[in-house]
N, C-alpha and C. Protein backbone atom coordinates (compact mmCIF):
# COMPACT_ATOMS: atom_id res chain seq x y z
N UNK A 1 -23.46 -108.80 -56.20
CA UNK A 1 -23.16 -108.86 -54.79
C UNK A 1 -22.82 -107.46 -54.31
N UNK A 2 -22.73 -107.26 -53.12
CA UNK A 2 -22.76 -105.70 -52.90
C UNK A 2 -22.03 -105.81 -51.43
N UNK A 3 -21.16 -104.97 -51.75
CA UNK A 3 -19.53 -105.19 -51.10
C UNK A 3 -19.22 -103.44 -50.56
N UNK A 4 -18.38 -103.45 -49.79
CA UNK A 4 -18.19 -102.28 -48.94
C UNK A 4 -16.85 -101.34 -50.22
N UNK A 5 -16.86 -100.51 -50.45
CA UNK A 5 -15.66 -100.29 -50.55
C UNK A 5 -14.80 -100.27 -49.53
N UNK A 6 -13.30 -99.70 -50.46
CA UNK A 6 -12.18 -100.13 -49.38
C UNK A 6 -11.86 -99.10 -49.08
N UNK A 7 -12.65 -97.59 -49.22
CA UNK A 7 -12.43 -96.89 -48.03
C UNK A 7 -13.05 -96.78 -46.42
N UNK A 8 -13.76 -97.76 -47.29
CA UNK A 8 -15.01 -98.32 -45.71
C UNK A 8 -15.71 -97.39 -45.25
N UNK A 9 -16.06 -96.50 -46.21
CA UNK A 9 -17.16 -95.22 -45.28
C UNK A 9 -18.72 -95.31 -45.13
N UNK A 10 -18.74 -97.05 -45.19
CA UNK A 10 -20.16 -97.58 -45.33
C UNK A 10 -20.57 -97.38 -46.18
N UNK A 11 -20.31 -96.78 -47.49
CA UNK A 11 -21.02 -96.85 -49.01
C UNK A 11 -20.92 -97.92 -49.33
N UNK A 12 -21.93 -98.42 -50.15
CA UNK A 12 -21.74 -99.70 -50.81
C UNK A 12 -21.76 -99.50 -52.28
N UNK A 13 -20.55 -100.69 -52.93
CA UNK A 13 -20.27 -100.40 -54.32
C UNK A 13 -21.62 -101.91 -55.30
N UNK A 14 -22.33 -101.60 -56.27
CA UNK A 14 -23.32 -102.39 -56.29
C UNK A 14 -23.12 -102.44 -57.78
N UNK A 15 -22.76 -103.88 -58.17
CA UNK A 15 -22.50 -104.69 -59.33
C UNK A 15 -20.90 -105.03 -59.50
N UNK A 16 -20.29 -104.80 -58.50
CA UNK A 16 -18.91 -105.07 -58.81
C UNK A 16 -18.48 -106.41 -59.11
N UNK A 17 -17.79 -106.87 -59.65
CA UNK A 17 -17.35 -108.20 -59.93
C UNK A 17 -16.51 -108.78 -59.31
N UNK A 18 -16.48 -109.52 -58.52
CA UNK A 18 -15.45 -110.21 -57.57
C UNK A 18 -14.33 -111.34 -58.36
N UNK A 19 -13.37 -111.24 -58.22
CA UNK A 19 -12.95 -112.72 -58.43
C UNK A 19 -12.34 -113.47 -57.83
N UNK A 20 -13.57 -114.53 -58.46
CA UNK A 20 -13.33 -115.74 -57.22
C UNK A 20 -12.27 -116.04 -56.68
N UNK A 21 -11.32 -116.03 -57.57
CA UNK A 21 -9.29 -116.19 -56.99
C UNK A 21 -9.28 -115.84 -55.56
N UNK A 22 -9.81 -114.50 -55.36
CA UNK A 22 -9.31 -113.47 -54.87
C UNK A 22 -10.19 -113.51 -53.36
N UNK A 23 -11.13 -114.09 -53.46
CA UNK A 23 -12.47 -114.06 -52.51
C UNK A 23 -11.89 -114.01 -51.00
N UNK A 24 -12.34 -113.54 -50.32
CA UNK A 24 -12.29 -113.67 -48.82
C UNK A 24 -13.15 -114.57 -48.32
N UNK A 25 -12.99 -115.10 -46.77
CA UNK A 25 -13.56 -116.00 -46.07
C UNK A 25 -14.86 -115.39 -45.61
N UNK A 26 -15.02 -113.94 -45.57
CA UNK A 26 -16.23 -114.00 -45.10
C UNK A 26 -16.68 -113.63 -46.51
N UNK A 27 -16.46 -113.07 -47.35
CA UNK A 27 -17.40 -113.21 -48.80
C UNK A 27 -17.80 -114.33 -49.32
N UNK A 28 -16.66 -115.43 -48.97
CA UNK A 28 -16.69 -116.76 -49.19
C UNK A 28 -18.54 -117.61 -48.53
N UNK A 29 -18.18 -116.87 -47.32
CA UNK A 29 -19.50 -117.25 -46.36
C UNK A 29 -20.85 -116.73 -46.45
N UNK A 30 -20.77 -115.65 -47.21
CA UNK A 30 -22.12 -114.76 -47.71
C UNK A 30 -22.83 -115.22 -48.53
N UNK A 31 -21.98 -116.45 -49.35
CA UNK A 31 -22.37 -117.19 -50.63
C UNK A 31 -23.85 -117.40 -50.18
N UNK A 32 -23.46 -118.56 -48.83
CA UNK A 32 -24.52 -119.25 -48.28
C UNK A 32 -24.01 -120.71 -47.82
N UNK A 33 -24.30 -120.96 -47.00
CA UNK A 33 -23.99 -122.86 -46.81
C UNK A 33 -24.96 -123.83 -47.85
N UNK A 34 -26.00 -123.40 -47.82
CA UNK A 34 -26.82 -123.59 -48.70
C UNK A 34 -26.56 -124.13 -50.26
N UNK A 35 -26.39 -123.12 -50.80
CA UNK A 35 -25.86 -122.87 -52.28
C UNK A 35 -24.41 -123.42 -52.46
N UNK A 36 -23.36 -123.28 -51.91
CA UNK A 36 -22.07 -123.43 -52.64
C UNK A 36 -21.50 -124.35 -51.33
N UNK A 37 -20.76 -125.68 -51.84
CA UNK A 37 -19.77 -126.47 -51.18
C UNK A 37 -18.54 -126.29 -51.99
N UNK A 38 -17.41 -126.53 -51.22
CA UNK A 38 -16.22 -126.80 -51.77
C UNK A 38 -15.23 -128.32 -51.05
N UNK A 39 -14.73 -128.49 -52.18
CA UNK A 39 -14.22 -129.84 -52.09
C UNK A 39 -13.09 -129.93 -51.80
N UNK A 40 -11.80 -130.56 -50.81
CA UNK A 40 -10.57 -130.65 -50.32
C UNK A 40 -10.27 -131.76 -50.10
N UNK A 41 -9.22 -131.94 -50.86
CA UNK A 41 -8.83 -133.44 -50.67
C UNK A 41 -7.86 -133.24 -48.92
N UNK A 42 -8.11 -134.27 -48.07
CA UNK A 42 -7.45 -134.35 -47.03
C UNK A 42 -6.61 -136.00 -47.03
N UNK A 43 -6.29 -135.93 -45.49
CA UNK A 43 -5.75 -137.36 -45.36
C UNK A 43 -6.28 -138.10 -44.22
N UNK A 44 -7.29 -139.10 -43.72
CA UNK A 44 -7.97 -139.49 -42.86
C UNK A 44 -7.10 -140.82 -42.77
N UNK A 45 -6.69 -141.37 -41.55
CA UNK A 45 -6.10 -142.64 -41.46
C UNK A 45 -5.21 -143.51 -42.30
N UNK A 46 -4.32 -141.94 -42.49
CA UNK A 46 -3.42 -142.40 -43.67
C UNK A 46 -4.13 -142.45 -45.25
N UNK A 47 -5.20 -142.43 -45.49
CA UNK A 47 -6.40 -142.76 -46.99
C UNK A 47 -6.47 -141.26 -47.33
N UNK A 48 -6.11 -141.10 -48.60
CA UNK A 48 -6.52 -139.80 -49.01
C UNK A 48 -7.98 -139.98 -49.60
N UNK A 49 -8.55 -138.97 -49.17
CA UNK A 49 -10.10 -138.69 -49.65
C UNK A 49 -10.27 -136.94 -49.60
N UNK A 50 -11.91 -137.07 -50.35
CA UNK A 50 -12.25 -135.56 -50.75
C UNK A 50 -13.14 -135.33 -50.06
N UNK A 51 -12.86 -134.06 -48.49
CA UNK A 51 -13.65 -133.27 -47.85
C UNK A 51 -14.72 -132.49 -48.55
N UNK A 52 -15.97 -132.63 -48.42
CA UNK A 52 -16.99 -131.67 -48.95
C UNK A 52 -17.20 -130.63 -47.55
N UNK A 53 -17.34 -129.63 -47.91
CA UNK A 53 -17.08 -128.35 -46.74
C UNK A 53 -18.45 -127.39 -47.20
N UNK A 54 -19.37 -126.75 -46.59
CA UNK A 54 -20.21 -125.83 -46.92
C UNK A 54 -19.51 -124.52 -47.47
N UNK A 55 -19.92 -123.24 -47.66
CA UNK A 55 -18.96 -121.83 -47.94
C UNK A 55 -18.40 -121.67 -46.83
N UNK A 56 -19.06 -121.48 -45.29
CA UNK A 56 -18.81 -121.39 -44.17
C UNK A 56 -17.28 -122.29 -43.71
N UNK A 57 -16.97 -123.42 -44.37
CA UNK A 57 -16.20 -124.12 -43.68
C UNK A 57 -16.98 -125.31 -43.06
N UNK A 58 -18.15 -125.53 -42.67
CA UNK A 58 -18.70 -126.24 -41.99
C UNK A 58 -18.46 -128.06 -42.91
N UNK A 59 -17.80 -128.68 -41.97
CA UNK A 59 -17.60 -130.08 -42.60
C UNK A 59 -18.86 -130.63 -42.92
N UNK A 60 -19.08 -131.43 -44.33
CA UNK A 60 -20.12 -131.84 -44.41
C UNK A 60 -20.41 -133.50 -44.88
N UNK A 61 -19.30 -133.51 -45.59
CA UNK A 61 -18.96 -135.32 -45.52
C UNK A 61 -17.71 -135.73 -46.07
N UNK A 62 -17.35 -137.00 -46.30
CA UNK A 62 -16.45 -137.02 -47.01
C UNK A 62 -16.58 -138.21 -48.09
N UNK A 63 -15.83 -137.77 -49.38
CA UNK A 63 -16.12 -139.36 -50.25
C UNK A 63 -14.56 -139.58 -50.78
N UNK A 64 -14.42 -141.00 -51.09
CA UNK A 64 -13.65 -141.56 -51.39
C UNK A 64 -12.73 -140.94 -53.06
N UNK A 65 -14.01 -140.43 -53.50
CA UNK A 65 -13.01 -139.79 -54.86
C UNK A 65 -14.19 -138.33 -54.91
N UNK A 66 -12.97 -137.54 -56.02
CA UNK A 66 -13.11 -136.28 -56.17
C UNK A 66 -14.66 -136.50 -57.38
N UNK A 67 -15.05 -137.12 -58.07
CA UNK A 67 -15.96 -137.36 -58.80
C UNK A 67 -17.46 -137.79 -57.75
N UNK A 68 -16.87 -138.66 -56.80
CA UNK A 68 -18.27 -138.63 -56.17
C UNK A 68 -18.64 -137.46 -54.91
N UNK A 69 -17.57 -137.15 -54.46
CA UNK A 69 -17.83 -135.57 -53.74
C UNK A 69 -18.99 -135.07 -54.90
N UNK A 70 -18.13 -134.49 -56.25
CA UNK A 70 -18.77 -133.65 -57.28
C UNK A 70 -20.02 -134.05 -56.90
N UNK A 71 -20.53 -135.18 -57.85
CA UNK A 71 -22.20 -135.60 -57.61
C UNK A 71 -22.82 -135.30 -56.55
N UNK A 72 -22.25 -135.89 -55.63
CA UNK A 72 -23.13 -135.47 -53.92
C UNK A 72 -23.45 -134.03 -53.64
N UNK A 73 -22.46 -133.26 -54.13
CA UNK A 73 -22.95 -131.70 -54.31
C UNK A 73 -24.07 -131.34 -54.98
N UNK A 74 -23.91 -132.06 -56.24
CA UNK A 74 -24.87 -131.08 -57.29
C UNK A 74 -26.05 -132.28 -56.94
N UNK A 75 -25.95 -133.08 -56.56
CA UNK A 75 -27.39 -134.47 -55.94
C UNK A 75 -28.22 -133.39 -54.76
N UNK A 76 -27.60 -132.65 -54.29
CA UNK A 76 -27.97 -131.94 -53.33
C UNK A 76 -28.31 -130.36 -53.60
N UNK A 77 -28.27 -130.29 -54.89
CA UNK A 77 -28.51 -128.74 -55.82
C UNK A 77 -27.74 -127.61 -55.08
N UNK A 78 -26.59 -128.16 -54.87
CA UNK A 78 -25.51 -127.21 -54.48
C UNK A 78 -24.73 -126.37 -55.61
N UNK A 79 -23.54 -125.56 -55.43
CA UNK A 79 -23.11 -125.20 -56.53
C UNK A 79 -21.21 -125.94 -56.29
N UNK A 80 -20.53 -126.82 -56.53
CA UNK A 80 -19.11 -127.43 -55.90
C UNK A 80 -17.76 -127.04 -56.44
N UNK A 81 -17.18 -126.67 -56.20
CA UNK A 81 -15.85 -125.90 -56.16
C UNK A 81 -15.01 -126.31 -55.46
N UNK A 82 -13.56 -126.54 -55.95
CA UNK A 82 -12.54 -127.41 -55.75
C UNK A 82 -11.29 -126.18 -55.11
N UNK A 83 -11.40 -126.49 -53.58
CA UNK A 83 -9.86 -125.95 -52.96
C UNK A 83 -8.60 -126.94 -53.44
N UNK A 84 -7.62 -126.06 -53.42
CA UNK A 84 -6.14 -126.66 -53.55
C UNK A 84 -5.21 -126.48 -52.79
């Protein structure tokens, strides 16, 4: 991935390793909506369930357990990753 340094003089640093821990929202979003969902458990009408979210944030469904989120991701050749 190819990332600015942090003196920001528009050079770009090319092979650096990010970690994921650490990621920002818009690096988060560069992923792609495409490629990578992440999973959040919320609380809908009192029922806890697991938000599937694109990289972007963009809501994309929700399922009743954290196992069938999983599937529906990778059913969809996504890559799924679990917020906390």
């Amino acid at each position: 991935m190819r990332i600015q340094n942090a003196v920001d003089t528009g050079d770009q640093v090319v092979g650096q390793i990010l970690d994921i821990r650490q990621i920002t929202t818009a690096q988060l979003a560069q992923l792609g909506v495409s490629q990578l969902a992440y999973i959040k458990q919320i609380v809908v009408g009192g029922e806890s369930v697991f938000a599937i979210h694109g990289a972007d944030g963009t809501p994309m469904a929700v399922a009743p357990n954290r196992e069938l989120a999983w599937e529906a991701i990778v059913e969809h050749e996504m890559m799924p990753t679990l917020v906390h």
